[in-house]
Protein backbone atom coordinates (compact mmCIF):
# COMPACT_ATOMS: atom_id res chain seq x y z
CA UNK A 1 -10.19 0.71 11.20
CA UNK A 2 -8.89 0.74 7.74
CA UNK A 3 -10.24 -0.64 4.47
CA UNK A 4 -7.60 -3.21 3.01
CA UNK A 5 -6.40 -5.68 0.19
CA UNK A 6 -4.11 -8.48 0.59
CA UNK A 7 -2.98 -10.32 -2.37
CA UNK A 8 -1.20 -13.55 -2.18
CA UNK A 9 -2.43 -15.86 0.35
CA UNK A 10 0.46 -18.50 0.46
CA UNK A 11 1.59 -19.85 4.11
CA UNK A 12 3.06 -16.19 4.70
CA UNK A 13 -0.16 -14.10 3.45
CA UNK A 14 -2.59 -16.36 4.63
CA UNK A 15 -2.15 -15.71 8.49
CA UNK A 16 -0.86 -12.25 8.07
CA UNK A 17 -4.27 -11.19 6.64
CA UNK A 18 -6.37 -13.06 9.15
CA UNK A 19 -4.17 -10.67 11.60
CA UNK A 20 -5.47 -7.51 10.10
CA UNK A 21 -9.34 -9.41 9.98
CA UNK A 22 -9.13 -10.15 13.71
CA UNK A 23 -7.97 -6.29 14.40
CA UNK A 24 -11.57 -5.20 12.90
CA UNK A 25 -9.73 -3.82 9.30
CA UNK A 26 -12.18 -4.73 6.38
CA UNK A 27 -10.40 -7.28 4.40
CA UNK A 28 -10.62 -8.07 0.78
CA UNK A 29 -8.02 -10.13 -0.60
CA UNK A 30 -7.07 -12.02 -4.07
CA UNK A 31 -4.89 -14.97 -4.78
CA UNK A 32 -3.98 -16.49 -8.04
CA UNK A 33 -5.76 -19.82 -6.90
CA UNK A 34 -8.99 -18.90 -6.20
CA UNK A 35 -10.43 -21.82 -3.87
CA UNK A 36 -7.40 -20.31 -1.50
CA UNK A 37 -9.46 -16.99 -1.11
CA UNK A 38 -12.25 -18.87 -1.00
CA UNK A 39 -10.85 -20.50 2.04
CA UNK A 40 -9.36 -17.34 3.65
CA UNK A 41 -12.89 -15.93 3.43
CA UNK A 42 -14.82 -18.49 5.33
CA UNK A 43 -11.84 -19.28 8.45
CA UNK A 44 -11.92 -15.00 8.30
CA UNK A 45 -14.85 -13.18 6.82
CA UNK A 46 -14.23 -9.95 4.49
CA UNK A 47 -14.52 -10.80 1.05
CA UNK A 48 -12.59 -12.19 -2.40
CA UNK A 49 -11.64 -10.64 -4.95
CA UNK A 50 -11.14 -11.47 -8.97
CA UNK A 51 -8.12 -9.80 -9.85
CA UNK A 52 -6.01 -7.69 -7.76
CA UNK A 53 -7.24 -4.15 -9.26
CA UNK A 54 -10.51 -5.54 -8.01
CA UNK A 55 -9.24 -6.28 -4.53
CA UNK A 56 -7.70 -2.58 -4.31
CA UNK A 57 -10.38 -0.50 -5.57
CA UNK A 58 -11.10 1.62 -2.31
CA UNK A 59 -8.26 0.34 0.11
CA UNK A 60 -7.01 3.03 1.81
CA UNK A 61 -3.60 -0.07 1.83
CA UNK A 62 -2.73 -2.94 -0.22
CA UNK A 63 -0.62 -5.53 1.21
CA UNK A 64 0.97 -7.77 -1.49
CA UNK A 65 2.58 -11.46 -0.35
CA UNK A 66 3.89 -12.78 -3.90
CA UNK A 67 6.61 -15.33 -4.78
CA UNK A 68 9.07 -12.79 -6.93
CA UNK A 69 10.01 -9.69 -9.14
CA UNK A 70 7.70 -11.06 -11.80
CA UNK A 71 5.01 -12.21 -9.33
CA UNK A 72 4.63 -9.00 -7.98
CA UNK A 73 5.18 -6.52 -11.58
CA UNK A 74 2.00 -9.11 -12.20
CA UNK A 75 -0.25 -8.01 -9.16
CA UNK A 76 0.64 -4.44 -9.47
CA UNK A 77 0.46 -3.36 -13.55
CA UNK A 78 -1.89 -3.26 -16.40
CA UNK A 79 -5.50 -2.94 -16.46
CA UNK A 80 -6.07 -5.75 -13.61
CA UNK A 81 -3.08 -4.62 -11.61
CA UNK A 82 -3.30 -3.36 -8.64
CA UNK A 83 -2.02 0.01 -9.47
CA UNK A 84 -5.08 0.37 -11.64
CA UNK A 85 -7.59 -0.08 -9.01
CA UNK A 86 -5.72 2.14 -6.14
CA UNK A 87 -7.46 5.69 -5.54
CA UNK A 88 -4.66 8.37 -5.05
CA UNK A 89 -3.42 8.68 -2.04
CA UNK A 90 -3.35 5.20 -0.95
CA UNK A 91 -0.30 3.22 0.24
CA UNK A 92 0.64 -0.37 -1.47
CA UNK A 93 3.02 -2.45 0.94
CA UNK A 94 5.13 -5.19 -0.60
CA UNK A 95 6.04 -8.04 1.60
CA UNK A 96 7.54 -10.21 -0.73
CA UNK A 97 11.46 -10.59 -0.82
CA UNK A 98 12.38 -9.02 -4.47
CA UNK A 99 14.83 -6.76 -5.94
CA UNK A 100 15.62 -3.80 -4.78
CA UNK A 101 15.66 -3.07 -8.39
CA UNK A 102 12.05 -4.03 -8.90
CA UNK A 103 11.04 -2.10 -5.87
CA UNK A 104 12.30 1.29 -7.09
CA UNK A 105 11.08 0.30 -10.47
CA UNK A 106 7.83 -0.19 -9.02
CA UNK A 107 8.11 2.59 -6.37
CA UNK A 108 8.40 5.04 -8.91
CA UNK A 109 5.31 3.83 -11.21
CA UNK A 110 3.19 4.59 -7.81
CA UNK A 111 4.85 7.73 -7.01
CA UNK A 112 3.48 9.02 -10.90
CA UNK A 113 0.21 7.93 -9.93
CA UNK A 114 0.31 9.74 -7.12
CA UNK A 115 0.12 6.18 -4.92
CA UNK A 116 2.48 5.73 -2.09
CA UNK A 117 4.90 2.50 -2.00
CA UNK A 118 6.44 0.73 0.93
CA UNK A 119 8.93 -2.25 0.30
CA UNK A 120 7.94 -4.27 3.64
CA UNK A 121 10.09 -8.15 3.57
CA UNK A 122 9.58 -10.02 6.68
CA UNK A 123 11.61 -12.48 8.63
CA UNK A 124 10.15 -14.64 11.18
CA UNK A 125 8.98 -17.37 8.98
CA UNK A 126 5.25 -19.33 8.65
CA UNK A 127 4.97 -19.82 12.16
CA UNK A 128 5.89 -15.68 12.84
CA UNK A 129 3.50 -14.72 10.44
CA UNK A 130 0.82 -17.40 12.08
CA UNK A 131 1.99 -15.79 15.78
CA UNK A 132 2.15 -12.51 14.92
CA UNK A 133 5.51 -11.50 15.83
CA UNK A 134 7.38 -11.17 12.61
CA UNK A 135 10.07 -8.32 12.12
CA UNK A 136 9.61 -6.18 9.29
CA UNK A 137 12.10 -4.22 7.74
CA UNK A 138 10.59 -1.21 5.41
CA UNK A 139 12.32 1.26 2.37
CA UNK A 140 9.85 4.26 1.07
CA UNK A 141 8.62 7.77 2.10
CA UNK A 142 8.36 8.89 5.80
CA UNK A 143 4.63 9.47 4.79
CA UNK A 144 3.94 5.66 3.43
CA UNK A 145 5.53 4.09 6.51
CA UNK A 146 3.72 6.23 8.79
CA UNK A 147 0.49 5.35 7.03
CA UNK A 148 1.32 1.84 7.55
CA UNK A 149 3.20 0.86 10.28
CA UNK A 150 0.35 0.93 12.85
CA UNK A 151 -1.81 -1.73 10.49
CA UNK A 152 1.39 -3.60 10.22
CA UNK A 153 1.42 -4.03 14.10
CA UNK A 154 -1.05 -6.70 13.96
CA UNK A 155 1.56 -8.87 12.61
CA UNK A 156 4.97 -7.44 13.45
CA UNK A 157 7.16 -7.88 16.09
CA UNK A 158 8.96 -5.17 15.07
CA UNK A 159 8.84 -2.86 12.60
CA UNK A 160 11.33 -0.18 11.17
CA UNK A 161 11.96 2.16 8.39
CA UNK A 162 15.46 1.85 7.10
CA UNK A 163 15.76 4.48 4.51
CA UNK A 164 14.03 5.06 1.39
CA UNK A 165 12.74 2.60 -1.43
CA UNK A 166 14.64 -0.41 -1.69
CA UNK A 167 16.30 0.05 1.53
CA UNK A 168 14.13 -2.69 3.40
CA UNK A 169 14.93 -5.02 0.54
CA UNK A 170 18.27 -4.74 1.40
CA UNK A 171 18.12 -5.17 5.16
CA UNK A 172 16.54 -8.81 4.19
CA UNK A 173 19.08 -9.41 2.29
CA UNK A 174 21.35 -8.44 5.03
CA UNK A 175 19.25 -11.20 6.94
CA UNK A 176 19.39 -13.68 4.62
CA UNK A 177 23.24 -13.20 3.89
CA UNK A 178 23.12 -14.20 8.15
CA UNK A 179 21.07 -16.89 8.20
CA UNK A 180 23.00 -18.72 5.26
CA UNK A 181 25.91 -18.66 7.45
CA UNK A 182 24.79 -19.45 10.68
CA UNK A 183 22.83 -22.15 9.70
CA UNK A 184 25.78 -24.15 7.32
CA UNK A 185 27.82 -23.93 10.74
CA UNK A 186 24.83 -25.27 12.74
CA UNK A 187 24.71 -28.42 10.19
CA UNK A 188 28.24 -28.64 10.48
CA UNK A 189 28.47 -28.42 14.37
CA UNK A 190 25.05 -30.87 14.52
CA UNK A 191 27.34 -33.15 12.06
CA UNK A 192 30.97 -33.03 13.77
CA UNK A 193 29.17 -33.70 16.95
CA UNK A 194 26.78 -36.95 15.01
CA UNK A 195 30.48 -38.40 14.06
CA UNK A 196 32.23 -37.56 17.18
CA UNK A 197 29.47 -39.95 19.39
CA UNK A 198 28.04 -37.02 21.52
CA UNK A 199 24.52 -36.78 22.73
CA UNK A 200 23.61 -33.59 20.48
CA UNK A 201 20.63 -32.51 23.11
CA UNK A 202 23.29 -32.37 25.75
CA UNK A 203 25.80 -30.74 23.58
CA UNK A 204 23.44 -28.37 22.40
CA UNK A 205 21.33 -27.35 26.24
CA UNK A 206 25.08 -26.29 27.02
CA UNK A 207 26.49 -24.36 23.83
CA UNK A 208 23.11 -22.62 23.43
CA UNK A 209 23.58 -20.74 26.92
CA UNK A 210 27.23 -19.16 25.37
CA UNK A 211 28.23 -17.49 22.59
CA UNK A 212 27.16 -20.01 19.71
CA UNK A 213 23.46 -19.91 20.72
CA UNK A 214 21.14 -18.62 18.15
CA UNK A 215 17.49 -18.63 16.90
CA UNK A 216 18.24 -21.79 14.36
CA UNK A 217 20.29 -23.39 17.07
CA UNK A 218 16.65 -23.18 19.30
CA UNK A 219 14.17 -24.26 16.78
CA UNK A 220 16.42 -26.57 14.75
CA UNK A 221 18.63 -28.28 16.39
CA UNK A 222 15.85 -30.93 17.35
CA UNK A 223 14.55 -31.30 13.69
CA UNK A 224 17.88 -31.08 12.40
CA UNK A 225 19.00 -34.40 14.50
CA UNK A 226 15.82 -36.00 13.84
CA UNK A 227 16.74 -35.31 9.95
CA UNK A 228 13.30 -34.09 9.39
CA UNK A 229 12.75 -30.74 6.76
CA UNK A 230 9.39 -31.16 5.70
CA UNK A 231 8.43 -27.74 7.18
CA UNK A 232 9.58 -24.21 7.38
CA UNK A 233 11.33 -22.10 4.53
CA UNK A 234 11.74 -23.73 1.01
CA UNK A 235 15.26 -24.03 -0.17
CA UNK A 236 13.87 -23.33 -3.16
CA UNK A 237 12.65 -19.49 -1.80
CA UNK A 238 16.19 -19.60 -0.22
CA UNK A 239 17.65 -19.91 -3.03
CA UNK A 240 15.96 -17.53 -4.86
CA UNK A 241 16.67 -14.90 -1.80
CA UNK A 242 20.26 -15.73 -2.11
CA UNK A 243 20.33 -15.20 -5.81
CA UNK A 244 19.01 -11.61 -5.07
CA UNK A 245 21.87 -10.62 -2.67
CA UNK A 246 24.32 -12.36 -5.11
CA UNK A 247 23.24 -9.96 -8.03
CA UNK A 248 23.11 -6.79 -5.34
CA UNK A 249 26.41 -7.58 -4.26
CA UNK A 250 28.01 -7.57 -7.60
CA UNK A 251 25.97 -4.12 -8.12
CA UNK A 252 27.60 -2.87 -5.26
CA UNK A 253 30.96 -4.64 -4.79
CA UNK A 254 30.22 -6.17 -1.97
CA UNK A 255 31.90 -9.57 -1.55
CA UNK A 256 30.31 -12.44 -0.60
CA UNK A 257 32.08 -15.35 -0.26
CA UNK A 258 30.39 -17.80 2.33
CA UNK A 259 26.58 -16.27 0.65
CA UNK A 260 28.11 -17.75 -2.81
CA UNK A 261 29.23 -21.20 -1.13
CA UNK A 262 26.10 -21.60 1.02
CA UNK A 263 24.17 -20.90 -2.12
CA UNK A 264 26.35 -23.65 -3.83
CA UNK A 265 25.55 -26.31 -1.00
CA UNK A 266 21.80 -25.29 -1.23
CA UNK A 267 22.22 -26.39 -4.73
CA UNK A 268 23.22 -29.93 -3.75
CA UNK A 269 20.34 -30.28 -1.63
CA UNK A 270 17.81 -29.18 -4.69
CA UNK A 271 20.00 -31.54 -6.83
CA UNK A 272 19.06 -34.50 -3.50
CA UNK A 273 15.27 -33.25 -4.00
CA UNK A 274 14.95 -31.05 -1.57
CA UNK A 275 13.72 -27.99 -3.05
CA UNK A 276 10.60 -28.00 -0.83
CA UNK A 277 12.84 -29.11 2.02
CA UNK A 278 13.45 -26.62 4.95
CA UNK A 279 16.18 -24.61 4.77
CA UNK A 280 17.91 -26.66 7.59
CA UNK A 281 18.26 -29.30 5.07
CA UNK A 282 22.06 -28.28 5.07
CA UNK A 283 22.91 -31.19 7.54
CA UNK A 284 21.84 -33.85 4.75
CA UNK A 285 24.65 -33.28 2.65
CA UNK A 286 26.99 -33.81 4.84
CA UNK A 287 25.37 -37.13 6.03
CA UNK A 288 25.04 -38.58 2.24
């Protein structure tokens, strides 16, 4: 068993660190609100923490859940940063969806210290994190991963190394870039088929078993007809994922074409006040 922090309990971090609680780890974690540690600590036991050098002081690994680049520079630098409370030799793992940029950036502050760094995004979503099977894609040294892949087993799925820092930030984007498009021709199948006068549940139980099935065509299709998106991934956090690969792929000339329009349409929906809306939201532009 391994002593740990986890900072930044949102609907992600919150179940992810009761995993590593329930596998015996001692568990201190901060978040920016503190009545949400508060909470964490009596549904979990370990302990709170006031800032997140606090939380880190002795962790052999610090987890980090944030909302973005600045969110997580935040937790990790100056004097309450997490950085400042890590012993040498221990391993922080970022699970927030950031810049690739921010991750080397970041990567290499630890690396002076002497402090291992492991960019860690998930996919999977709130209830993957709450089941435990998320997939985790992970950048960094051999030595980091190995260090932390067998705590990140209480909540993963799967879990893989893809190359060094950065490199797991962009396999999510790679994930995100698929799920934009898969699920603006789910709203536009779920739609066609609305206009058309078929009975979507029948349409769907039959086009699911061939070659258009898919993991948003499973869990959304139901929601999706029902036009009900208060649940699941923000648009807002989509958007800000999508903005991400946007800015990578004009780094790397990459083109992204359907990404850009997607992110467009995602727009609409913000602009229809659905920022908090699930990401599945797509179908209600085409019904307005």
């Amino acid at each position: 068993m391994a002593r740990l922090a986890f900072l930044g309990l949102g609907v992600m971090g919150f179940p992810m660190a009761g995993h590593l609680a329930a596998k015996g780890h001692e568990v201190t974690v901060y978040n920016r609100t503190a009545a949400r540690a508060g909470a964490w600590v009596a549904a979990h036991g370990g302990r709170s923490a006031a800032t997140p050098a606090e939380a880190a002081a002795g962790a052999d690994l610090v987890f980090a859940c944030v909302g973005n680049d600045d969110d997580l520079r935040a937790v990790c630098l100056g004097e309450d940063g997490a950085f400042a409370g890590m012993a040498p030799g221990a391993v922080f793992v970022d699970h927030t969806t950031v810049s690739a940029r921010v991750t080397r950036e970041l990567a290499a502050i630890a690396a002076g210290q002497g402090k291992g760094f492991v960019d860690a995004p998930v996919s999977g979503g709130q209830a993957g994190a709450e089941n435990g099977v998320l997939s985790v894609m992970c950048g960094g040294t051999e030595a980091g991963y190995l260090a932390a892949e067998p705590v990140i087993a209480a909540y993963a799925r799967i879990c893989r190394r893809l190359g060094d820092s950065g490199a797991g930030q962009l396999a999510k984007m790679v994930n995100q870039i698929c799920i934009a498009g898969v699920v603006q021709g789910l709203a536009e199948g779920l739609s066609f088929a609305e206009r058309a006068g078929l009975d979507i549940e029948a349409v769907v139980e039959v086009i699911s078993q061939g070659a258009a099935g898919s993991w948003q065509m499973a869990n959304r299709h139901k929601t999706m007809a029902a036009d009900s998106f208060e649940f699941g991934f923000a648009v807002d956090w989509m958007r800000k994922d999508l903005g991400i690969c946007l800015q990578a792929a004009d780094e790397t000339g990459a083109s992204l074409p359907m990404t850009a329009l997607v992110d467009q349409f995602y727009k609409d929906v913000q602009r229809m006040g659905g920022g908090r809306w699930d990401t599945s939201s797509l179908i209600r532009r085409l019904r307005d």
